[in-house]
C-alpha atoms as a PDB file:
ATOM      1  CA  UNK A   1      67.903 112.805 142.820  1.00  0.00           C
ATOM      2  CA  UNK A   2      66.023 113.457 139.410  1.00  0.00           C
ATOM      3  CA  UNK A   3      66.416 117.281 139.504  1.00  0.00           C
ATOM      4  CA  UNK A   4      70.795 116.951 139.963  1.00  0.00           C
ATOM      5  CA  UNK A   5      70.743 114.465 137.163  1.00  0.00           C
ATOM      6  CA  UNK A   6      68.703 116.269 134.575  1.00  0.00           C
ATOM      7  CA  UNK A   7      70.514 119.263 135.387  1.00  0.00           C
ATOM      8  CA  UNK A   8      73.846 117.512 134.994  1.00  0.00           C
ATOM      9  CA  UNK A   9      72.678 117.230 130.769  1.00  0.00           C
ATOM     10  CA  UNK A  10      73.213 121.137 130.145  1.00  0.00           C
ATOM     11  CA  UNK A  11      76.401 120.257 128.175  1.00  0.00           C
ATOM     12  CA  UNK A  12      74.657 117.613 126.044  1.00  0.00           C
ATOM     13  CA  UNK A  13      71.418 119.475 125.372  1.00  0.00           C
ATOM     14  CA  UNK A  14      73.714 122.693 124.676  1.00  0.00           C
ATOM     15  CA  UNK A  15      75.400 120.287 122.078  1.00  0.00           C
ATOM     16  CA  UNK A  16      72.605 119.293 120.756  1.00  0.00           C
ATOM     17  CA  UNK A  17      71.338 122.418 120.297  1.00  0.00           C
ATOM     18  CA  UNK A  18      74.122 123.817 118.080  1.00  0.00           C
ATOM     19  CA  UNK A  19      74.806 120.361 116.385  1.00  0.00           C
ATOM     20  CA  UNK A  20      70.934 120.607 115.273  1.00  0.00           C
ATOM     21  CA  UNK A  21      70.614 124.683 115.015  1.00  0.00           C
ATOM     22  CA  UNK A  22      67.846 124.438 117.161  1.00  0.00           C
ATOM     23  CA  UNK A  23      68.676 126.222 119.783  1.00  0.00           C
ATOM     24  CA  UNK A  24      65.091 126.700 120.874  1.00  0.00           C
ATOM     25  CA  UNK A  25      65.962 123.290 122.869  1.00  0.00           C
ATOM     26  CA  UNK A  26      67.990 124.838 125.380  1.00  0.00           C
ATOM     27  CA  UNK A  27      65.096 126.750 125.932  1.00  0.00           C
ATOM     28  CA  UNK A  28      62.992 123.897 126.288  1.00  0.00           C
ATOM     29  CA  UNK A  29      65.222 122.355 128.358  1.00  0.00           C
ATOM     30  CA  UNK A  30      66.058 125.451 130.623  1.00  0.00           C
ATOM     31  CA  UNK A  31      61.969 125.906 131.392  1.00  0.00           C
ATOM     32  CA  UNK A  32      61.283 122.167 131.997  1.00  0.00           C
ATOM     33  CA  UNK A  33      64.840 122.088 134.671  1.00  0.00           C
ATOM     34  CA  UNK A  34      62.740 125.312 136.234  1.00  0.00           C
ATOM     35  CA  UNK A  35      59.870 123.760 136.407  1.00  0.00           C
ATOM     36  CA  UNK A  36      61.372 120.305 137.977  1.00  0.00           C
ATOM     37  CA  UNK A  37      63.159 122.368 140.729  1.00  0.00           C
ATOM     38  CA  UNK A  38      59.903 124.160 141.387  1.00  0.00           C
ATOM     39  CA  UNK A  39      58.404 120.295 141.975  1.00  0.00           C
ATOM     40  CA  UNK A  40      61.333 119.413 144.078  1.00  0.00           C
ATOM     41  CA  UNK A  41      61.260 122.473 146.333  1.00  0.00           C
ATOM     42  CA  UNK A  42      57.837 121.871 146.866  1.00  0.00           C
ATOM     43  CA  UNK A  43      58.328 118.663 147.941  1.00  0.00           C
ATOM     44  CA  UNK A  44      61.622 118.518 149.792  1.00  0.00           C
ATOM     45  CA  UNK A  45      61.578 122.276 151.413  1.00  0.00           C
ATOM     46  CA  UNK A  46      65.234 122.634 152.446  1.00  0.00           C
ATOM     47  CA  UNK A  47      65.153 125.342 155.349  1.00  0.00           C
ATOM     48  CA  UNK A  48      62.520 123.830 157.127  1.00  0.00           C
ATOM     49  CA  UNK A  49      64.289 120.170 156.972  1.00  0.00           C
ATOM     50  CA  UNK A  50      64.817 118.853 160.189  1.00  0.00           C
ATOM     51  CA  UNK A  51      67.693 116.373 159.359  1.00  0.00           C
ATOM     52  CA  UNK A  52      70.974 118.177 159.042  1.00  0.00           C
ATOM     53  CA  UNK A  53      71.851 115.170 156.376  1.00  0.00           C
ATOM     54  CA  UNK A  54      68.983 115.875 154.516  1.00  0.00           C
ATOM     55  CA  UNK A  55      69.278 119.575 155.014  1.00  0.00           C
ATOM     56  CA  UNK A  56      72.665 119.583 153.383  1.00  0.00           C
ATOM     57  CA  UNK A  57      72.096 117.492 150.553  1.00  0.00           C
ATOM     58  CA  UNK A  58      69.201 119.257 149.457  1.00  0.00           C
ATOM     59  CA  UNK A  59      71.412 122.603 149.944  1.00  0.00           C
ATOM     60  CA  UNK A  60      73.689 121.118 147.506  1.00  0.00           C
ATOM     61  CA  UNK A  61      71.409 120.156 144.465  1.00  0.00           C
ATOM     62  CA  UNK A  62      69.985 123.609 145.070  1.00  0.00           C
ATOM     63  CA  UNK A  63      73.055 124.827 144.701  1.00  0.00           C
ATOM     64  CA  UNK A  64      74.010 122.559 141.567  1.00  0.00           C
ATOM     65  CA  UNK A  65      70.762 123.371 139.763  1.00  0.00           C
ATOM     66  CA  UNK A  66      71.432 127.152 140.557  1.00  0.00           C
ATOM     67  CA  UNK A  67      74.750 126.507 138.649  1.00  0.00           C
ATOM     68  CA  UNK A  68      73.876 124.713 135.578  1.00  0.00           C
ATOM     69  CA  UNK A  69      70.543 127.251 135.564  1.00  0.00           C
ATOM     70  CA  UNK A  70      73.019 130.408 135.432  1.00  0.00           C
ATOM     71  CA  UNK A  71      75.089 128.442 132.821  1.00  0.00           C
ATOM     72  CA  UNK A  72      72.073 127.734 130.656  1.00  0.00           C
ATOM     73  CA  UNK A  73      71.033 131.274 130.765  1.00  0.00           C
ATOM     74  CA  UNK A  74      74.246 132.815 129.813  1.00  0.00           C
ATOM     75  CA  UNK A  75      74.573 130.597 126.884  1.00  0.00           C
ATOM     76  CA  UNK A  76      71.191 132.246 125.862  1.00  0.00           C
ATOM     77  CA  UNK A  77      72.578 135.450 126.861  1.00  0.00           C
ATOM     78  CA  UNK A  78      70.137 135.932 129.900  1.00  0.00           C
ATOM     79  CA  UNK A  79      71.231 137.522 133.070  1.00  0.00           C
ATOM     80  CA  UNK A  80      70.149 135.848 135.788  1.00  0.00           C
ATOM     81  CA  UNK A  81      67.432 137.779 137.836  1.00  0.00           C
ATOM     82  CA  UNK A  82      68.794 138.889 141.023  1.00  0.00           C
ATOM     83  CA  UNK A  83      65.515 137.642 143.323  1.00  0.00           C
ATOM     84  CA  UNK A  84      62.984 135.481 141.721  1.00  0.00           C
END
């Protein structure tokens, strides 16, 4: 699954960022790991999967991506919207 392993990188890209002092990469990064879940909800809806296998995998890397996200916002000192 594409989405859980680019969001699995926060901890490099956040390295990366303050290694380099561009921290406008985490911001980057954070907007193109948005915009990946956005293609992956789209195509893999979760509450209307019919498999509960596939329904609960799909649950979880909504769930990871929902974790890193948060993570890569507080580092930018973002609070996370309560409803998008």
């Amino acid at each position: 699954m594409g989405l859980v392993l680019e969001a699995s990188r926060l901890d490099e890209i956040a390295q990366q960022a303050v290694k380099s002092l561009e921290f406008a990469g985490l911001a980057k990064w954070a907007f193109s790991l948005a915009q990946l879940f956005n293609a992956f909800y789209h195509r893999y809806p979760v509450l209307n999967e019919e498999s509960l296998d596939a329904k609960l995998w799909r649950a979880a890397g909504v769930a990871y991506f929902r974790v890193q996200m948060t993570r890569a916002l507080d580092l930018m000192g973002i609070d996370v919207p309560s409803r998008m």
